[in-house]
Protein backbone atom coordinates (compact mmCIF):
# COMPACT_ATOMS: atom_id res chain seq x y z
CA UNK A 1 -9.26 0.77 10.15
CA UNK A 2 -6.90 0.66 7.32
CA UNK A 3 -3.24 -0.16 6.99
CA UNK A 4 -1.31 0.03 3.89
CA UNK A 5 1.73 -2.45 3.39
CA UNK A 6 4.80 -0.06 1.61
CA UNK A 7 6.34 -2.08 -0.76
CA UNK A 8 3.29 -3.91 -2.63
CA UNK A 9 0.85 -0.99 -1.72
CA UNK A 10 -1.66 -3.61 -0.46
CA UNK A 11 -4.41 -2.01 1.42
CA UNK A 12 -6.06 -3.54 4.94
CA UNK A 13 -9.54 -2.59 5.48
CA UNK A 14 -12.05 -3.20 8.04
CA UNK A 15 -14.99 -1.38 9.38
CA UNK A 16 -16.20 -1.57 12.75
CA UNK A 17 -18.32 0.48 14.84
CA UNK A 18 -17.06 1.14 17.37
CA UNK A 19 -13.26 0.90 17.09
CA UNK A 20 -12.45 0.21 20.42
CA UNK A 21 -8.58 -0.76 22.13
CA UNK A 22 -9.86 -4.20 21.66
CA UNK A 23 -11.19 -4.38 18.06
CA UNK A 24 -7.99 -2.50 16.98
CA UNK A 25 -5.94 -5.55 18.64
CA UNK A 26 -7.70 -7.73 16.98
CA UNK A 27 -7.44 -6.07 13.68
CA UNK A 28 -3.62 -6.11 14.32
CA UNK A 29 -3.85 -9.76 15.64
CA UNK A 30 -5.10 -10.87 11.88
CA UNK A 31 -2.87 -8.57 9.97
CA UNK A 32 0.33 -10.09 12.13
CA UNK A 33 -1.23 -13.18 11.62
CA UNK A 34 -1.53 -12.88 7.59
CA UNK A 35 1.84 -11.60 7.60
CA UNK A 36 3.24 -14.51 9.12
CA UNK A 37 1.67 -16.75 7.07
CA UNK A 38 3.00 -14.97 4.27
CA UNK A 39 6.49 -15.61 5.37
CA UNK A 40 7.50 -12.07 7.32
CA UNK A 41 9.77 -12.12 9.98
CA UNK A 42 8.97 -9.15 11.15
CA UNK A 43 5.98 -6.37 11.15
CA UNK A 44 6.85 -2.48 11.81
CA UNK A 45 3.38 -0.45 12.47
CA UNK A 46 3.47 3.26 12.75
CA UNK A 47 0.07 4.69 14.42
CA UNK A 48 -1.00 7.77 14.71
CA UNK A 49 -1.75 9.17 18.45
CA UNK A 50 -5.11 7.68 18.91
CA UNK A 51 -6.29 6.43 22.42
CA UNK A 52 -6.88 3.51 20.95
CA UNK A 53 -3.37 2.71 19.45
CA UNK A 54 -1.60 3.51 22.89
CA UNK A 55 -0.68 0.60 25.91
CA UNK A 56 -3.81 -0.75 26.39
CA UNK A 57 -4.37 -1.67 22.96
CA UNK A 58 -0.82 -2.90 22.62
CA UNK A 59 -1.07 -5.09 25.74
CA UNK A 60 -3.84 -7.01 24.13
CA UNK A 61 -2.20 -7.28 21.07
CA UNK A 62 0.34 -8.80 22.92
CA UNK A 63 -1.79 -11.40 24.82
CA UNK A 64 -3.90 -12.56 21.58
CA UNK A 65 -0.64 -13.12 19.62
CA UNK A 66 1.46 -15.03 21.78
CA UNK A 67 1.39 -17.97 19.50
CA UNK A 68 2.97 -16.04 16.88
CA UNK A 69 6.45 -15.62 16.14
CA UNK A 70 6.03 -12.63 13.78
CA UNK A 71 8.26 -10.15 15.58
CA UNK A 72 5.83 -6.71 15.68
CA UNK A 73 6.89 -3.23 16.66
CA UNK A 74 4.66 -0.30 17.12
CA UNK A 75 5.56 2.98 16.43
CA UNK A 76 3.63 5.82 17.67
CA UNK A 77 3.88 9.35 15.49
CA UNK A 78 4.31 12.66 16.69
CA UNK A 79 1.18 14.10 18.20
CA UNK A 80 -1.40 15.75 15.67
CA UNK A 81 0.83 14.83 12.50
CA UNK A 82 -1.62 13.71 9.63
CA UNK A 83 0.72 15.16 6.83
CA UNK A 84 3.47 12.74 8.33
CA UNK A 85 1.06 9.67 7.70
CA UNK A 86 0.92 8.01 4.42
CA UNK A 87 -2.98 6.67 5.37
CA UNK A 88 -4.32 10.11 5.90
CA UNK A 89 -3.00 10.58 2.21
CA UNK A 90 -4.99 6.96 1.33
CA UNK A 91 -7.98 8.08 2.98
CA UNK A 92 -8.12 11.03 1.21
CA UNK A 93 -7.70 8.59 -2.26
CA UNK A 94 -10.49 6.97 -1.60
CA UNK A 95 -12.92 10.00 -0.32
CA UNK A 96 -12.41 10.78 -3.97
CA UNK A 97 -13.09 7.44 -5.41
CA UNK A 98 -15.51 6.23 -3.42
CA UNK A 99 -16.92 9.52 -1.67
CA UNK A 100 -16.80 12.28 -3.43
CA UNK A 101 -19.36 11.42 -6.49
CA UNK A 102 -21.53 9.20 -4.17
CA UNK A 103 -25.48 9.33 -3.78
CA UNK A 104 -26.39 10.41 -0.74
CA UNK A 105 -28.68 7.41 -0.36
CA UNK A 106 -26.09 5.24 -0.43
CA UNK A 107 -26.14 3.31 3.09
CA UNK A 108 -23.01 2.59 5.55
CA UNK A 109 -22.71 -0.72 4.98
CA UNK A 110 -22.76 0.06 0.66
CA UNK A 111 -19.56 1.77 1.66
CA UNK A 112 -17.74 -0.33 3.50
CA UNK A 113 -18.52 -2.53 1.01
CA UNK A 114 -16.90 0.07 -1.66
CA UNK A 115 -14.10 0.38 0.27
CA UNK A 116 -13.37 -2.86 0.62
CA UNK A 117 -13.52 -3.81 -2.67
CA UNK A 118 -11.36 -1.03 -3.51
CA UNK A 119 -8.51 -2.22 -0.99
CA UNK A 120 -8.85 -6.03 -2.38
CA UNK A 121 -8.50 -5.24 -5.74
CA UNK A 122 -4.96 -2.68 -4.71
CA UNK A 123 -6.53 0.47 -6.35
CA UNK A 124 -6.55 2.72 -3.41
CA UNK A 125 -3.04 3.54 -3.90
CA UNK A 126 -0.20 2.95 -6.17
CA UNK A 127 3.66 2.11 -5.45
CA UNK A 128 4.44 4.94 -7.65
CA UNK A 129 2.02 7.35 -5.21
CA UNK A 130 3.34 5.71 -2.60
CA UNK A 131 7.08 6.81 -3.16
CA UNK A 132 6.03 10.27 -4.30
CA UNK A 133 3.78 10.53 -0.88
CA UNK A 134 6.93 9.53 1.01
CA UNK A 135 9.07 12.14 -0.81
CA UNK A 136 6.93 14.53 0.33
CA UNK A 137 6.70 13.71 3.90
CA UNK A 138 10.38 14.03 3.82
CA UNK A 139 10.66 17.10 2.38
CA UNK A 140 8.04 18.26 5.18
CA UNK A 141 10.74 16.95 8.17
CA UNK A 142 12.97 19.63 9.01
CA UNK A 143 16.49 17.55 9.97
């Protein structure tokens, strides 16, 4: 899973196997969670149109964070719209850091580990890429 804040390009990793409605709550739990410890009001999440990212999912989300007063909205893209969403873009950043030159003995958990690193230290994507990535999707939406 991986989420990518807009304004300070921080990245939000976290492997998991099996990536269910539940683990994706949860994953959403902590990141509303950091967010609000960080000071934010308020949390806007656009998701792609994963089964995982639809009601069920949300209705968890909503249970586990009652305690919170982080106000978080979920926005679900159009269907099938990976050049509209600015992670596809970061996960194709770090197939190329991380992937691309990579031995193929390298195990699973070596690469989440290289990923994660990568997010922590904020080199999976820049502010500058990020604002050039978002020109682009606009110039892709036909108003």
């Amino acid at each position: 899973m991986l989420a990518i804040e807009l304004f300070s390009a921080d990245c939000f990793f976290q492997a998991s196997k099996r990536a269910k409605s539940e683990e994706i709550a949860q994953y959403f739990a902590d990141l509303a969670t950091a967010y609000q410890a960080k000071g934010f009001e308020k949390l806007e999440v656009f998701l792609d149109r994963n089964s995982t990212h639809k009601a069920k999912m949300q209705n968890l989300f909503a249970t586990s964070t009652t305690h919170l007063t982080i106000e978080v909205r979920f926005h679900l893209m159009a269907p099938y719209s990976p050049k509209l969403n600015l992670v596809e873009y970061a996960i194709h950043l770090i197939r190329q850091k991380v992937l691309h030159h990579a031995d193929c003995k390298t195990s699973l958990s070596q690469f989440e580990k290289l990923i994660k690193e990568l997010c922590e230290n904020q080199k999976v994507i820049t502010k500058q890429q990020i604002i050039n990535i978002l020109a682009h999707i606009e110039s892709l939406i036909k108003i």
